[in-house]
N, C-alpha and C. Protein backbone atom coordinates (compact mmCIF):
# COMPACT_ATOMS: atom_id res chain seq x y z
N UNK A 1 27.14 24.07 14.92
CA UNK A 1 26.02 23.56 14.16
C UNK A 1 24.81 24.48 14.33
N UNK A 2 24.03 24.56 13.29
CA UNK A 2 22.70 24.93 12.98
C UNK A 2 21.69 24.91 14.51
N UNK A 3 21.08 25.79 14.96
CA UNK A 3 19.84 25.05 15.77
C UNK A 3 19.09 25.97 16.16
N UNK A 4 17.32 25.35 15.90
CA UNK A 4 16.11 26.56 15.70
C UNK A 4 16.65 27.51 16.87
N UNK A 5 16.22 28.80 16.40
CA UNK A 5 16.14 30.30 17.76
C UNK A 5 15.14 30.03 18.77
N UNK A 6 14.08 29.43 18.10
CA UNK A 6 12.74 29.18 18.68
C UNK A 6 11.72 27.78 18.60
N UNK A 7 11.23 27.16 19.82
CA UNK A 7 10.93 25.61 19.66
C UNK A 7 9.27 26.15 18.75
N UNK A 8 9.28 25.24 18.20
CA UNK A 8 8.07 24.95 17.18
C UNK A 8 7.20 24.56 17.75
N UNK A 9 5.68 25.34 17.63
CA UNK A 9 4.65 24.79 18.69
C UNK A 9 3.82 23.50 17.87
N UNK A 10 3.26 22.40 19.15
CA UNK A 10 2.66 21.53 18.47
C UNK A 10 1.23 21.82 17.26
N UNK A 11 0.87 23.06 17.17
CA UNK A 11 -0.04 23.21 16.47
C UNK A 11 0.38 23.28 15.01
N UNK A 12 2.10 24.13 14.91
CA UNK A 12 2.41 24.46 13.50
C UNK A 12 3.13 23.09 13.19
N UNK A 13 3.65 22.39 14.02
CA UNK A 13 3.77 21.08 13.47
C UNK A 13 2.98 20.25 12.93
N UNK A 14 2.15 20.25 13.91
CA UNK A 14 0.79 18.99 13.28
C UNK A 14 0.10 19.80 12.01
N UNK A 15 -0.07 20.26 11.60
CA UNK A 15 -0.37 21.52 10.56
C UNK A 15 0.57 21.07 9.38
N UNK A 16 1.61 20.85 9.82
CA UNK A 16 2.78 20.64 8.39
C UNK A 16 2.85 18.90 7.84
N UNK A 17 2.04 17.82 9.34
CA UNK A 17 1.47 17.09 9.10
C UNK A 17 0.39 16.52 8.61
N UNK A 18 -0.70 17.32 8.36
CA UNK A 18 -2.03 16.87 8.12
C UNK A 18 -2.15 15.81 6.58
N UNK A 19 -1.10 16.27 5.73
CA UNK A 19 -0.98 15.23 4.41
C UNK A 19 -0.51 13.85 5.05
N UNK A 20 0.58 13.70 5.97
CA UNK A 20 0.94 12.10 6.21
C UNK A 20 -0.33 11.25 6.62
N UNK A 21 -1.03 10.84 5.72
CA UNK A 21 -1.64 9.88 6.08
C UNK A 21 -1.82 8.54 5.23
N UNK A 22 -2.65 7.60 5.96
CA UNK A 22 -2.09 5.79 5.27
C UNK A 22 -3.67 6.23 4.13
N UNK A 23 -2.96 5.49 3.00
CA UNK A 23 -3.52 5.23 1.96
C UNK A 23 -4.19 3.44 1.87
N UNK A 24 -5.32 3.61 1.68
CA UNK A 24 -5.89 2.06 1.27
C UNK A 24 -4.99 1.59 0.13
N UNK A 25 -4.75 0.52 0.40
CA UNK A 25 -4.15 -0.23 -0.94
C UNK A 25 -5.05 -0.32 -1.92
N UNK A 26 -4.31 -0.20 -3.16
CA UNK A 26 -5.26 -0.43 -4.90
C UNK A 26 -5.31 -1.71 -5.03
N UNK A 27 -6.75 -2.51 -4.85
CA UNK A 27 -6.60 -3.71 -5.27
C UNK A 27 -7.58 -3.59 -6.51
N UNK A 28 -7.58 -4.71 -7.55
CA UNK A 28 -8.43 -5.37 -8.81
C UNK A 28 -8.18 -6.48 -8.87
N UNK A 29 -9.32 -6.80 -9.95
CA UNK A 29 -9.79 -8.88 -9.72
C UNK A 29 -8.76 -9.47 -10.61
N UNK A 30 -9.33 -10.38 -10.19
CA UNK A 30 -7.92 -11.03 -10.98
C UNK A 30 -8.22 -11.51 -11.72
N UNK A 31 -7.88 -11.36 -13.29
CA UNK A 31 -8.32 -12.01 -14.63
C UNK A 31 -8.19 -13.19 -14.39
N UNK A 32 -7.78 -14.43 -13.74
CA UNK A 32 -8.46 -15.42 -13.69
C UNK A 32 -9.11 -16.20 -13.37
N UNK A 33 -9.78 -15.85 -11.82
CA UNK A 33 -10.41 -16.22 -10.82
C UNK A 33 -11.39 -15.10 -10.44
N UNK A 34 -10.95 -13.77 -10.60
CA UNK A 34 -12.00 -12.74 -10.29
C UNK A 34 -12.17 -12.42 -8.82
N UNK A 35 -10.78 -12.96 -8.07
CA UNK A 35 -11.11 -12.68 -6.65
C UNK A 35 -10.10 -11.34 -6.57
N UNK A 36 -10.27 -10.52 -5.62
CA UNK A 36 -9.61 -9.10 -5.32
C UNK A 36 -8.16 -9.37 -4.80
N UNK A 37 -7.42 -8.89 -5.60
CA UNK A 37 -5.63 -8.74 -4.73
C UNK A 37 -5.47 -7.60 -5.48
N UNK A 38 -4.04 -7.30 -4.72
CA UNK A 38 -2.48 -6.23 -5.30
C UNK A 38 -2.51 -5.98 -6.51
N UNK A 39 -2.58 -4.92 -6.58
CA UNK A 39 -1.39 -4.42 -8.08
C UNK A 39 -0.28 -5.26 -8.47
N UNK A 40 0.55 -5.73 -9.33
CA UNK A 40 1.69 -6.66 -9.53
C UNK A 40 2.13 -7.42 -8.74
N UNK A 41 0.97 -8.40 -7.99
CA UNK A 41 1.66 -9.15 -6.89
C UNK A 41 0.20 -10.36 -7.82
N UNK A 42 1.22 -11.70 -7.17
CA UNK A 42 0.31 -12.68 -7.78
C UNK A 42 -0.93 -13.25 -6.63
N UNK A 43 -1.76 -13.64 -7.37
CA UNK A 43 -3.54 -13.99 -6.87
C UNK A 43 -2.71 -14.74 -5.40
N UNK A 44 -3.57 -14.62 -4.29
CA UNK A 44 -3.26 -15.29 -3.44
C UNK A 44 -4.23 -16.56 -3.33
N UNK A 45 -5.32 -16.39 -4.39
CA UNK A 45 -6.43 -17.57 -4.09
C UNK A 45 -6.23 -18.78 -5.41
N UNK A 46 -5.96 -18.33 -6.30
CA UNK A 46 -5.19 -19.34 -7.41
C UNK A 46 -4.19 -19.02 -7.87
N UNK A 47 -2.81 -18.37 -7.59
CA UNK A 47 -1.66 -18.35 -7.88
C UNK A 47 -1.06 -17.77 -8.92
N UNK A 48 -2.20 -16.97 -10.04
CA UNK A 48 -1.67 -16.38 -11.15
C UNK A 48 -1.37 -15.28 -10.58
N UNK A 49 -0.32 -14.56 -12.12
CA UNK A 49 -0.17 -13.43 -12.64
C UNK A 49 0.33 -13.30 -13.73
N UNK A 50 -0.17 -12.15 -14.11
CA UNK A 50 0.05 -12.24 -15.89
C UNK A 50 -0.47 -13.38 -17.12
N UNK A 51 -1.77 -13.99 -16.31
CA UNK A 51 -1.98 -14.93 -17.63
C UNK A 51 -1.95 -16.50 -17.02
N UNK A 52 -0.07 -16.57 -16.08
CA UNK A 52 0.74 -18.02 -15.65
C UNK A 52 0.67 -18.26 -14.34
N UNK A 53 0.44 -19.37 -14.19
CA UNK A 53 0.32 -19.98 -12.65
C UNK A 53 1.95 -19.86 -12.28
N UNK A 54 1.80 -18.90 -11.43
CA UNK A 54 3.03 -18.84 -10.22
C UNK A 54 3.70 -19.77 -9.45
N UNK A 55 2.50 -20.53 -8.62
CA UNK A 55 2.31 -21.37 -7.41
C UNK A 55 1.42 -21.85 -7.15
N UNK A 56 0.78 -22.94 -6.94
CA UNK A 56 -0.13 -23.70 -6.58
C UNK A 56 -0.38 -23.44 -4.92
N UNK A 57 -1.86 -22.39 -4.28
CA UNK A 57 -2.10 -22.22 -3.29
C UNK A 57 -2.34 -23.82 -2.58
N UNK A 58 -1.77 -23.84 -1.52
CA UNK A 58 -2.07 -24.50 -0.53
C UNK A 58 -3.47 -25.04 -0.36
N UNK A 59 -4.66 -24.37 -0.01
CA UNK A 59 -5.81 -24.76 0.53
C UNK A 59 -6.73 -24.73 -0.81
């Protein structure tokens, strides 16, 4: 099997890392309540998406 000639120093590694990083999630309001959630995930504060009540929140 394959295996490096030479170990890779932590500098040229972290270097080939500098793009992995966490992204904030995209949130917008929600056309029917106007409170902030997810992209294609339904309102967690009144239960829509797309227009239709999903689920009736709890509280």
């Amino acid at each position: 099997m394959a295996h490096p000639k030479r170990r890779i120093s932590k500098s040229r590694r972290d270097k080939r890392r500098t793009h992995y990083k966490a992204s904030a999630p995209t949130l917008t309001a929600c056309s029917n309540c106007g409170e902030m959630k997810l992209n294609h995930r339904a309102c967690p504060s009144c239960g829509y998406y797309a227009g239709r009540s999903m689920f009736v929140p709890e509280s």
